[in-house]
N, C-alpha and C. Protein backbone atom coordinates (compact mmCIF):
# COMPACT_ATOMS: atom_id res chain seq x y z
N UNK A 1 79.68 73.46 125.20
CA UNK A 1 78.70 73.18 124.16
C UNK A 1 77.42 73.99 124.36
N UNK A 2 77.04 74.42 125.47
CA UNK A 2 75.60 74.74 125.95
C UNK A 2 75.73 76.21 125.66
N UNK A 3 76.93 77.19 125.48
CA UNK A 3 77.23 78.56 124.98
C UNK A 3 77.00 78.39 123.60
N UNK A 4 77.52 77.41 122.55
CA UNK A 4 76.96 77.57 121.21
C UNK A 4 75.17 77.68 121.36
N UNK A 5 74.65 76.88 121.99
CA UNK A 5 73.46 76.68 121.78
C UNK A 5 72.88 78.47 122.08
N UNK A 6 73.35 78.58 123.34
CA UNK A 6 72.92 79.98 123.18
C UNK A 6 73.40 81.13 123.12
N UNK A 7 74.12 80.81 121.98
CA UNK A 7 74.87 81.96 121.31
C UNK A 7 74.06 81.72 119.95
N UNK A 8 73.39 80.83 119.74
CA UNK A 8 72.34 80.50 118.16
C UNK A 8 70.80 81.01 118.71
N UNK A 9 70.83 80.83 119.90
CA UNK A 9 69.61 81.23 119.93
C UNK A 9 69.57 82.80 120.13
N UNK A 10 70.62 83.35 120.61
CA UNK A 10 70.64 84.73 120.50
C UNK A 10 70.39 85.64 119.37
N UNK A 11 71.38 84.91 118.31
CA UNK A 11 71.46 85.26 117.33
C UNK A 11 69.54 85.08 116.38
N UNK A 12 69.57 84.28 116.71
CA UNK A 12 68.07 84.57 115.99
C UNK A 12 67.53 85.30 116.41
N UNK A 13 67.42 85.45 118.04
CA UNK A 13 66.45 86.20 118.70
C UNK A 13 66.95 87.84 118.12
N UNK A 14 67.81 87.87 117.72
CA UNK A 14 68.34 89.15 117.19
C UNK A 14 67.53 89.45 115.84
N UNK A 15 68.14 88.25 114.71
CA UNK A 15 67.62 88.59 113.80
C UNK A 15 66.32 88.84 113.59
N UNK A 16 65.51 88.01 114.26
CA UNK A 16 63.82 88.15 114.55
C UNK A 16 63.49 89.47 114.72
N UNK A 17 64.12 90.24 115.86
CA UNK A 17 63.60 91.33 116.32
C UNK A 17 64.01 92.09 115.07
N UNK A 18 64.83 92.29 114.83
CA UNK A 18 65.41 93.34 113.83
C UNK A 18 64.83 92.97 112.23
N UNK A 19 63.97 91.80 112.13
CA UNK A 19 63.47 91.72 110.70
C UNK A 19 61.50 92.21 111.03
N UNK A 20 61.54 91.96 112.42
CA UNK A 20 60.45 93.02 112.70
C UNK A 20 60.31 94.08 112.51
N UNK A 21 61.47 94.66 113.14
CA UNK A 21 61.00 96.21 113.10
C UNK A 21 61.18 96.90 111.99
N UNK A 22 62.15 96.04 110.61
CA UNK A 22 62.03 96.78 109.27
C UNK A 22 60.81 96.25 108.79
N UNK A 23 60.31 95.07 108.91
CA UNK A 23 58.79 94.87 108.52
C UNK A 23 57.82 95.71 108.84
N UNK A 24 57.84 96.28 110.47
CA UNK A 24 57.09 97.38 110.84
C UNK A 24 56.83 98.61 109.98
N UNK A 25 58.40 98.76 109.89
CA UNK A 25 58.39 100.02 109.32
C UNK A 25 57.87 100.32 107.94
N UNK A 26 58.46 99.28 107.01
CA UNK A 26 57.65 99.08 105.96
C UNK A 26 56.44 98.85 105.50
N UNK A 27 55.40 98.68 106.39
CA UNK A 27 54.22 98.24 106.42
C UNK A 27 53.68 100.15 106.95
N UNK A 28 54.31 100.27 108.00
CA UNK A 28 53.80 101.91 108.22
C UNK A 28 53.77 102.56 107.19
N UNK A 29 55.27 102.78 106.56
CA UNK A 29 54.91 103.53 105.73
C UNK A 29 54.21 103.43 104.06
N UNK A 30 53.99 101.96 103.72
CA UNK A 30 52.80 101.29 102.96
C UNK A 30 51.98 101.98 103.65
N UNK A 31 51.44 102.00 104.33
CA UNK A 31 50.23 102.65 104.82
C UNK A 31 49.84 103.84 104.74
N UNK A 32 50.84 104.78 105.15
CA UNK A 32 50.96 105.96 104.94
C UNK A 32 50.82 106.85 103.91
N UNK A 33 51.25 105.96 102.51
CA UNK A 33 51.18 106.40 100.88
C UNK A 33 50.09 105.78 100.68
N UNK A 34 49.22 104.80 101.26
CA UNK A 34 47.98 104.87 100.63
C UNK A 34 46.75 105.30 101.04
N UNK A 35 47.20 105.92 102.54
CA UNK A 35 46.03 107.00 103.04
C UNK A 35 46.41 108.02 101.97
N UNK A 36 47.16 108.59 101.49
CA UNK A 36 47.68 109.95 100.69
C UNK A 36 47.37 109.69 99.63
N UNK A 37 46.92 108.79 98.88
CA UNK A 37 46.57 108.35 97.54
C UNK A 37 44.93 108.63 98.28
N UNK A 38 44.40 107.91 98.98
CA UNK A 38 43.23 107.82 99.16
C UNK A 38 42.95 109.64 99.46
N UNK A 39 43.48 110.02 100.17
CA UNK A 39 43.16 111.62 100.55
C UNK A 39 43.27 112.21 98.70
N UNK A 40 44.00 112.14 98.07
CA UNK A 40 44.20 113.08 96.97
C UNK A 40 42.97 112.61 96.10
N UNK A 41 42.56 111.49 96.19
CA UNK A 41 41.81 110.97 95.48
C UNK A 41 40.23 111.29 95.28
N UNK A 42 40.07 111.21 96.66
CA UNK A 42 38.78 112.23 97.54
C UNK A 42 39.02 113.77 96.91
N UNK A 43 39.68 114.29 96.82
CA UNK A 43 40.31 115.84 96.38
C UNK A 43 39.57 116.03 95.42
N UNK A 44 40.63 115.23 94.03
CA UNK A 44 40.21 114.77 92.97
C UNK A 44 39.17 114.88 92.41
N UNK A 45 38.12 114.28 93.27
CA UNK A 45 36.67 113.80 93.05
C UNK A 45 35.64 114.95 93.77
N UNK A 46 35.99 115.74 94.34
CA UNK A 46 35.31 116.68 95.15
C UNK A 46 35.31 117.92 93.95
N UNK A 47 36.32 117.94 93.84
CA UNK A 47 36.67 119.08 92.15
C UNK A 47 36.12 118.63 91.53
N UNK A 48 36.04 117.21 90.80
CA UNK A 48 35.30 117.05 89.41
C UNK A 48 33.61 117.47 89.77
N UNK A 49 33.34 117.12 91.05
CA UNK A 49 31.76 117.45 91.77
C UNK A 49 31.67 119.08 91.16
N UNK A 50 32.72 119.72 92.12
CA UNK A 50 32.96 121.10 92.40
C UNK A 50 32.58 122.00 90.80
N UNK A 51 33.11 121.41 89.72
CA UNK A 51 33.12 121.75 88.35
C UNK A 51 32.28 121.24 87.52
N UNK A 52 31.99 120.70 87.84
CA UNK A 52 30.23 120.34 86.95
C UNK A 52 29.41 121.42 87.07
N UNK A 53 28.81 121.54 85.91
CA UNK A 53 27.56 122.56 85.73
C UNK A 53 26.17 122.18 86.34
């Protein structure tokens, strides 16, 4: 009986880790597209400066 128990707790401890590290990853690269939005954006706005009379 005491192998089911930790054969359930394994198993979570699995799934846990592994719903981390796609959370990680997804959150990195969220991050990543909105430094690049923020960089183009700055761009953007440096030109409209740049082109004014």
């Amino acid at each position: 009986m005491w192998w089911w128990v930790a054969a359930v707790l394994g198993a979570w401890l699995l799934v846990s880790v592994a719903v981390g590290l796609v959370l990680g990853k997804v959150l990195r690269v969220a991050d990543m597209e909105e430094s690049l939005v923020e960089i183009q954006r700055a761009e953007r706005e440096s030109e409209r400066h740049t082109n004014q009379p």
